[in-house]
PDB file of N, CA and C in Angstrom:
ATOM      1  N   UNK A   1     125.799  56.377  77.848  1.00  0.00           N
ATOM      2  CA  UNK A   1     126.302  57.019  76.649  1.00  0.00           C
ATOM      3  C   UNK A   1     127.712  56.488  76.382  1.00  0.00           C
ATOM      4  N   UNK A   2     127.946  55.734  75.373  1.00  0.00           N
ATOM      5  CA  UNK A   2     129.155  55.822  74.563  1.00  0.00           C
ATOM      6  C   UNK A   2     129.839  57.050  74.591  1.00  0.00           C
ATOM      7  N   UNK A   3     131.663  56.009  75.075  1.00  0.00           N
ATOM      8  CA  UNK A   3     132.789  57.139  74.441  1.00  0.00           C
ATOM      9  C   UNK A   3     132.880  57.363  72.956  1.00  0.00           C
ATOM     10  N   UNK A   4     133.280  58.092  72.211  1.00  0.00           N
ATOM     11  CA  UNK A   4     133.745  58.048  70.837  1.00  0.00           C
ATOM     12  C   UNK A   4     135.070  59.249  70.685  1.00  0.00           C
ATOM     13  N   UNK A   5     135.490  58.546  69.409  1.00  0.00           N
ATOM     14  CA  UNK A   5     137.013  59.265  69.551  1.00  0.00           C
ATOM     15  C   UNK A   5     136.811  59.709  67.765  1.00  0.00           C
ATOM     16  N   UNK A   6     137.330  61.074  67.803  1.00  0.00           N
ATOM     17  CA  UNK A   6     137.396  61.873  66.460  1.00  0.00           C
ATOM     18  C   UNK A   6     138.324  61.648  65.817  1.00  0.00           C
ATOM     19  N   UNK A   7     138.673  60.932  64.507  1.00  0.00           N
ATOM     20  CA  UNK A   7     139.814  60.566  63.712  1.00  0.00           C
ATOM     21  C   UNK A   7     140.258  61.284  61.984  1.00  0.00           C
ATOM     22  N   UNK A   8     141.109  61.922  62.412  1.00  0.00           N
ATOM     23  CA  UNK A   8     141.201  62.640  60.699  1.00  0.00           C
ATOM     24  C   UNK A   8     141.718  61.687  59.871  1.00  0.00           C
ATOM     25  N   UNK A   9     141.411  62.407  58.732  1.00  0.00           N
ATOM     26  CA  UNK A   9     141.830  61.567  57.605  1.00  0.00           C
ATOM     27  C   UNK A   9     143.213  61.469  57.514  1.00  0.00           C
ATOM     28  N   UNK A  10     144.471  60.442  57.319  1.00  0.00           N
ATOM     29  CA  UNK A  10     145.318  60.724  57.147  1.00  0.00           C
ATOM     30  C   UNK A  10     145.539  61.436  56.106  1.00  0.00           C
ATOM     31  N   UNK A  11     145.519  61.811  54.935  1.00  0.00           N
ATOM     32  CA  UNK A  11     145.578  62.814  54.279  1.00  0.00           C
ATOM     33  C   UNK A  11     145.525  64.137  54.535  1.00  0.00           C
ATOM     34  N   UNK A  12     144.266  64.029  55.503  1.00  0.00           N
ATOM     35  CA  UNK A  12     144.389  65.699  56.120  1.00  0.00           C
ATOM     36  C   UNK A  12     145.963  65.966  56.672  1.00  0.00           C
ATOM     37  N   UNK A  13     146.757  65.004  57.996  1.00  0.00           N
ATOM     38  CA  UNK A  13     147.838  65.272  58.030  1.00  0.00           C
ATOM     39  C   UNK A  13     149.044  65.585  56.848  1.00  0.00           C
ATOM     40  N   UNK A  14     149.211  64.481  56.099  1.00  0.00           N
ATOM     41  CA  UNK A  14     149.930  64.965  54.323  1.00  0.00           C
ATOM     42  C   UNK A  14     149.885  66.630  53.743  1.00  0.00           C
ATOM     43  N   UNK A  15     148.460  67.277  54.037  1.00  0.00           N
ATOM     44  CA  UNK A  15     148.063  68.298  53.645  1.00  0.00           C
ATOM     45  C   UNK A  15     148.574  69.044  54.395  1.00  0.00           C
ATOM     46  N   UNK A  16     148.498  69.183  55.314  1.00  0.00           N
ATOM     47  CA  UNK A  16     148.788  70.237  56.736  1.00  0.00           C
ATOM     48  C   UNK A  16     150.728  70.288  56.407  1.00  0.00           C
ATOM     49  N   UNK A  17     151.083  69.201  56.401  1.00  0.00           N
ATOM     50  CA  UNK A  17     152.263  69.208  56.191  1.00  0.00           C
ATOM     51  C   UNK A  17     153.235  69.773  55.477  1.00  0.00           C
ATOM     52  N   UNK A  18     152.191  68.937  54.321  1.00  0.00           N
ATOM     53  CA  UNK A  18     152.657  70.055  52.672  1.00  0.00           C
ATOM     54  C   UNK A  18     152.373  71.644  53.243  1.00  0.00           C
ATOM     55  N   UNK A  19     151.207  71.776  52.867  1.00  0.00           N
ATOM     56  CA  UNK A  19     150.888  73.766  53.211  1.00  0.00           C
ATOM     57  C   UNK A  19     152.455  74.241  54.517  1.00  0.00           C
ATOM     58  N   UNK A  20     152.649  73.557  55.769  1.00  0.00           N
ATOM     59  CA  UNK A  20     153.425  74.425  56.555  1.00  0.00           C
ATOM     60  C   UNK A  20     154.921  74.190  56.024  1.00  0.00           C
ATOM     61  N   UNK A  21     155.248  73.105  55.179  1.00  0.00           N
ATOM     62  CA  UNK A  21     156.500  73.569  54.566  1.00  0.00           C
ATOM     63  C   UNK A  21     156.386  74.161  53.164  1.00  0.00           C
ATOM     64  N   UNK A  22     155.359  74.260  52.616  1.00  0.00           N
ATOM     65  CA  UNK A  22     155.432  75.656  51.548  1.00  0.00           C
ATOM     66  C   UNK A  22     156.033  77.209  51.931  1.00  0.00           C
ATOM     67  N   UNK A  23     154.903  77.301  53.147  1.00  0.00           N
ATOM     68  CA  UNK A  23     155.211  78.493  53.940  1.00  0.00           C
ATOM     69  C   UNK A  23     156.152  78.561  54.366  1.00  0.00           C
ATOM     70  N   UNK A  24     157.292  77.787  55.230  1.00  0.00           N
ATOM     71  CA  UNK A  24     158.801  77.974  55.484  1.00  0.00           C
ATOM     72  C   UNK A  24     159.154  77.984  54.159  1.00  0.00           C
ATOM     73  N   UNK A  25     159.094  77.644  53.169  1.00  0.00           N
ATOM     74  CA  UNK A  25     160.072  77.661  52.187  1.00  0.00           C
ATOM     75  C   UNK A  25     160.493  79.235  52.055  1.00  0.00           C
ATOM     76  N   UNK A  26     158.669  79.415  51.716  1.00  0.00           N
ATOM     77  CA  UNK A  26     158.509  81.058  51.441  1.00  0.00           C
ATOM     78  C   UNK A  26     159.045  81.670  52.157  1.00  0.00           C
ATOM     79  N   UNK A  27     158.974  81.492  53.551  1.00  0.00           N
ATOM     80  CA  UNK A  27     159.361  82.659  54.305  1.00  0.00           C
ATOM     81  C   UNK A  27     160.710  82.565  54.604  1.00  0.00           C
ATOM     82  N   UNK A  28     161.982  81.767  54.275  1.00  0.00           N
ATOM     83  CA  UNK A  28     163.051  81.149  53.708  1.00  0.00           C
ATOM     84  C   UNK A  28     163.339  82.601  52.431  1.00  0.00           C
ATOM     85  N   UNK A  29     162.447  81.897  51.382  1.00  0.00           N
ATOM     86  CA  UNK A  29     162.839  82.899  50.340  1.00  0.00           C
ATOM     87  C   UNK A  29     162.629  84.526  50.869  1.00  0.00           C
ATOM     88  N   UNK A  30     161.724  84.872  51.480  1.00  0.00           N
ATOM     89  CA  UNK A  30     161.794  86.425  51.731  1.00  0.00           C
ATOM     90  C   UNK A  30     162.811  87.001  52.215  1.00  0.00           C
ATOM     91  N   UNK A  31     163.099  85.817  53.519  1.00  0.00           N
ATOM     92  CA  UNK A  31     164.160  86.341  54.286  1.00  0.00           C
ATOM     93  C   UNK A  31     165.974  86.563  53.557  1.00  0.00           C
ATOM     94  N   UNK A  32     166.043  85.488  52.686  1.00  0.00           N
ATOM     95  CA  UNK A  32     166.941  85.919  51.608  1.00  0.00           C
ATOM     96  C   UNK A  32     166.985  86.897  50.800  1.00  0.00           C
ATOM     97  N   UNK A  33     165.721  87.484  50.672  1.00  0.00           N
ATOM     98  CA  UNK A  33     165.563  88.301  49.751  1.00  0.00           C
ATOM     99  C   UNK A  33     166.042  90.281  50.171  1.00  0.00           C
ATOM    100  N   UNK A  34     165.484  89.565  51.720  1.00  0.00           N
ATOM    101  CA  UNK A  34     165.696  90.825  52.421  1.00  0.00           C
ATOM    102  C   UNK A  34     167.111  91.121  52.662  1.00  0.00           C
ATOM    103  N   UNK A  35     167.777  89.919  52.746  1.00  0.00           N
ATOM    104  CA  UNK A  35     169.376  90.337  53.617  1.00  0.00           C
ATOM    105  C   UNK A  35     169.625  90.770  52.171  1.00  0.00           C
ATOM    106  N   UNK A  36     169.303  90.333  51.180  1.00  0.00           N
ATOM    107  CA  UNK A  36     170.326  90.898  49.847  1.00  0.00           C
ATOM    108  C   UNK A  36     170.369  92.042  49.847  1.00  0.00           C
ATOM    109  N   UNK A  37     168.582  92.852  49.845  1.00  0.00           N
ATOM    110  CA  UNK A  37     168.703  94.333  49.894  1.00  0.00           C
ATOM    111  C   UNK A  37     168.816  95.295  50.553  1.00  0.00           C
ATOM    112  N   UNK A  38     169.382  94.493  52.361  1.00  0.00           N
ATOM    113  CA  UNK A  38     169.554  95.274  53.331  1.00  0.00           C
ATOM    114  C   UNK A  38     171.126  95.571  52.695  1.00  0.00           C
ATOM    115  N   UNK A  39     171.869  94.392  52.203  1.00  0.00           N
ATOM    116  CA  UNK A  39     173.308  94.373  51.609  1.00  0.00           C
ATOM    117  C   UNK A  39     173.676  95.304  50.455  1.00  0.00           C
ATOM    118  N   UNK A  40     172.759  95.294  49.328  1.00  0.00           N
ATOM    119  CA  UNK A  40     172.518  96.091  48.251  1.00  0.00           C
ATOM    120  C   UNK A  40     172.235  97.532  48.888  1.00  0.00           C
ATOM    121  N   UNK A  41     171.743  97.848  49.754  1.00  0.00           N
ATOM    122  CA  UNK A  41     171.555  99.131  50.093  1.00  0.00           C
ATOM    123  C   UNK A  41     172.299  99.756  51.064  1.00  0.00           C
ATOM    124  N   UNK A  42     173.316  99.034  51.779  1.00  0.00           N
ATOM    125  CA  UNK A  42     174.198  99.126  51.993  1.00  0.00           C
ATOM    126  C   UNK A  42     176.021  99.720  51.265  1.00  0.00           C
ATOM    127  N   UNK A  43     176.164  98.728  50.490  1.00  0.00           N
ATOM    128  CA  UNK A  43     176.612  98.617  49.489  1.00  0.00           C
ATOM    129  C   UNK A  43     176.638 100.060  48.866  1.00  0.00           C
ATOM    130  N   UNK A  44     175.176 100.306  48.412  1.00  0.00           N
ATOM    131  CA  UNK A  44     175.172 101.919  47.663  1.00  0.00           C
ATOM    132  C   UNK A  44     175.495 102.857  48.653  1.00  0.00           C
ATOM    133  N   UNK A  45     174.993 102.914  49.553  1.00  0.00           N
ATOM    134  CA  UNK A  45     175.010 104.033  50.831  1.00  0.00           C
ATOM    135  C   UNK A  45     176.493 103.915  50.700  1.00  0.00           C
ATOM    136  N   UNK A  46     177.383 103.061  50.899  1.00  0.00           N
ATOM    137  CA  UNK A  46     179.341 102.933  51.141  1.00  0.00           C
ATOM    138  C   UNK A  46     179.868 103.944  49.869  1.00  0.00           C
ATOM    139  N   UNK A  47     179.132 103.326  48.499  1.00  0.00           N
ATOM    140  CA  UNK A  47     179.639 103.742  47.495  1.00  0.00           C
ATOM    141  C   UNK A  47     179.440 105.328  47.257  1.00  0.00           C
ATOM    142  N   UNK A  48     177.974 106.173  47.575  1.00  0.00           N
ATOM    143  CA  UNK A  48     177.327 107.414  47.867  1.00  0.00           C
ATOM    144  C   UNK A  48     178.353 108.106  48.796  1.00  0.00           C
ATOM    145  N   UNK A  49     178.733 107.978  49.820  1.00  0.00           N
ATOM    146  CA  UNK A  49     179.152 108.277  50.960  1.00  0.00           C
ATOM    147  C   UNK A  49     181.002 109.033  50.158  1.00  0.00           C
ATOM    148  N   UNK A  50     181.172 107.733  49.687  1.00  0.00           N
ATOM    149  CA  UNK A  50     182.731 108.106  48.975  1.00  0.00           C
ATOM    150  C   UNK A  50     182.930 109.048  48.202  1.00  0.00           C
ATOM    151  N   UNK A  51     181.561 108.827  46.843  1.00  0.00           N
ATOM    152  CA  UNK A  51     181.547 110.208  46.295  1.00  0.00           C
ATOM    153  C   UNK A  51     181.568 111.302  46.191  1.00  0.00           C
ATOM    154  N   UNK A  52     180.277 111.312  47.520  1.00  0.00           N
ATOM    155  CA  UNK A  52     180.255 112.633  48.052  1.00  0.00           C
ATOM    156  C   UNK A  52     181.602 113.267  48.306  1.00  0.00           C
ATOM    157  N   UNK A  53     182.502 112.251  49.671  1.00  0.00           N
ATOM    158  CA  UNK A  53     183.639 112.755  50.127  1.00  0.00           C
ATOM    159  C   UNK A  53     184.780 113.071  49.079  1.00  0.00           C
ATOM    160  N   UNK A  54     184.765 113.022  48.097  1.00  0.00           N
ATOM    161  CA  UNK A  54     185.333 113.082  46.668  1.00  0.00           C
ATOM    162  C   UNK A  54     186.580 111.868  46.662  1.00  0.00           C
ATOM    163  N   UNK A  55     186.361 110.658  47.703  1.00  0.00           N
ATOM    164  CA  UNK A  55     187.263 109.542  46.739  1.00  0.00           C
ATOM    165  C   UNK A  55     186.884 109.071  46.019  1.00  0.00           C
ATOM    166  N   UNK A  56     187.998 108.648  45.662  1.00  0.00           N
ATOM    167  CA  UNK A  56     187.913 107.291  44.643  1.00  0.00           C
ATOM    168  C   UNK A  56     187.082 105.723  44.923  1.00  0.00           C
ATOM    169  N   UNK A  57     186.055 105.207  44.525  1.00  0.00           N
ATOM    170  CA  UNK A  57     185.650 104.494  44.844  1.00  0.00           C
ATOM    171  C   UNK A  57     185.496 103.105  43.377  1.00  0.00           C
ATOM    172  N   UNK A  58     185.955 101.998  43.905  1.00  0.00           N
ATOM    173  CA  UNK A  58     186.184 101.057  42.685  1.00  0.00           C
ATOM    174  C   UNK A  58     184.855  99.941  42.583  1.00  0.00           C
ATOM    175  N   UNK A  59     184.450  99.844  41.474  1.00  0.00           N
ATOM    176  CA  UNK A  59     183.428  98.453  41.338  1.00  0.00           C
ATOM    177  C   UNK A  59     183.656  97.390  40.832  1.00  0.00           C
ATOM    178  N   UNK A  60     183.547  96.492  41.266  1.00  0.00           N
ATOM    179  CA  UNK A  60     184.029  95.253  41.100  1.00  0.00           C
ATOM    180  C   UNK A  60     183.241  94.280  40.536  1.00  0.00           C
ATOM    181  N   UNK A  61     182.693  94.195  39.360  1.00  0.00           N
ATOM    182  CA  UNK A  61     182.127  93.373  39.038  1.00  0.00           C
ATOM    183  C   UNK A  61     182.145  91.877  38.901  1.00  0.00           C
ATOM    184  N   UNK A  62     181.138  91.342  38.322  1.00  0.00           N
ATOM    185  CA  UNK A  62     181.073  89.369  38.699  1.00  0.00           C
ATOM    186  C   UNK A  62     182.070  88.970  37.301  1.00  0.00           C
ATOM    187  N   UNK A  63     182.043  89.691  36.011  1.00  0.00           N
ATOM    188  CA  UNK A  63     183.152  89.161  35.054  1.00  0.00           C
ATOM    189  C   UNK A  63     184.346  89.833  34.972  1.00  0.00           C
ATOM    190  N   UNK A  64     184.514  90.117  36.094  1.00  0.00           N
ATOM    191  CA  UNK A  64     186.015  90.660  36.355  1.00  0.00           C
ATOM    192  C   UNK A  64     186.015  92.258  36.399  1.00  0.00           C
ATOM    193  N   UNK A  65     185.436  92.933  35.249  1.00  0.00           N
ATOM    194  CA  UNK A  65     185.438  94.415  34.634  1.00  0.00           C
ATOM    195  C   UNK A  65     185.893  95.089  36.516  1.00  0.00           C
ATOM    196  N   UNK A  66     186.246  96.049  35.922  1.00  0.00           N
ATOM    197  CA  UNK A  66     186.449  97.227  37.135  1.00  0.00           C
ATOM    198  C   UNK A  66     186.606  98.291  37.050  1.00  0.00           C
ATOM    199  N   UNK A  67     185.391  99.337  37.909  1.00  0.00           N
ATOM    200  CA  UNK A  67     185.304 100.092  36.993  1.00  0.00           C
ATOM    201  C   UNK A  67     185.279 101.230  38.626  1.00  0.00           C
ATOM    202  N   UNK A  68     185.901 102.389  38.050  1.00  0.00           N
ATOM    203  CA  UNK A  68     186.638 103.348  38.995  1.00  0.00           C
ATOM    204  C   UNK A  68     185.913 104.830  39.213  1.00  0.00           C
ATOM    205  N   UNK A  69     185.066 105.039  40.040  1.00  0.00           N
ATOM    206  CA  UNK A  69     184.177 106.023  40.147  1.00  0.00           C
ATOM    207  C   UNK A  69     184.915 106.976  40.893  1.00  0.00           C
ATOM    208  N   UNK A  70     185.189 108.565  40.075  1.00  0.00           N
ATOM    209  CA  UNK A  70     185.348 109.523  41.047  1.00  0.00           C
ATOM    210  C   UNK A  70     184.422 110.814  41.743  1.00  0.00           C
ATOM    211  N   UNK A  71     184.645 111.261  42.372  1.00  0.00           N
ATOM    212  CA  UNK A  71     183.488 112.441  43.060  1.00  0.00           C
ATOM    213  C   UNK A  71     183.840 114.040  42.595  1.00  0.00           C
ATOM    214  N   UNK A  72     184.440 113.844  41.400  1.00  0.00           N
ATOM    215  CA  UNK A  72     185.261 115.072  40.771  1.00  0.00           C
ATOM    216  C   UNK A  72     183.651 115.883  40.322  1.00  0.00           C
ATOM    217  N   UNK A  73     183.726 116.916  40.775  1.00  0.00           N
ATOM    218  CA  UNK A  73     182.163 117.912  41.084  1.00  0.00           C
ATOM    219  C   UNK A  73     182.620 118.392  38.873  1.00  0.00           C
ATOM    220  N   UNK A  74     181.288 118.704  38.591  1.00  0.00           N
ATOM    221  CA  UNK A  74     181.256 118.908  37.145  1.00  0.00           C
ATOM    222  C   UNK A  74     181.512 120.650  37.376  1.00  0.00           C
ATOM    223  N   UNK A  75     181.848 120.788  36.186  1.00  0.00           N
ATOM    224  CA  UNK A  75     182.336 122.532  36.047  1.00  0.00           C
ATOM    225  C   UNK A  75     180.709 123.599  35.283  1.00  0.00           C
ATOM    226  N   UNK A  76     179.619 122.839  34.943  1.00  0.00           N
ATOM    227  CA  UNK A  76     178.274 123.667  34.788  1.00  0.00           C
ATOM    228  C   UNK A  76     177.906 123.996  36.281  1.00  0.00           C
ATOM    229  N   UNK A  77     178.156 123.838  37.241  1.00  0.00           N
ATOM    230  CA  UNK A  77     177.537 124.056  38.302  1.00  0.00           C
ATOM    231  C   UNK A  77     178.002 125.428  39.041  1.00  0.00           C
TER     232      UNK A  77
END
């Protein structure tokens, strides 16, 4: 009996390649996606926290604006 040896297509490798860096890309993008809203939810929890305690808490927006939140309790209550 003859040896014989199994040979893929090179293309199949090209393919395999492509598909497992799609998937890092992706899982690249999730993981960015996540630190933002572990940060974003963070972020609110700091800002929540101040209110409550009745400071002053400032926002700082990306075109400069700034805008000054206080925890001053409303007088219907």
């Amino acid at each position: 009996m003859s040896d014989h040896i199994n040979i893929n297509h090179p293309d199949q490798g090209d393919r395999w390649e492509y598909e497992a860096i799609k998937v890092a890309k992706l899982e690249a993008t999730i993981k960015v996606l996540e630190t933002s809203i572990r940060q974003a939810r963070g972020d609110l929890e700091a800002i929540f926290t101040r209110i409550e305690r009745g400071d002053q808490c400032e926002l700082h927006m990306k075109n400069g604006d700034v805008y000054v939140i206080t925890g001053a309790l409303r007088n219907d209550r």
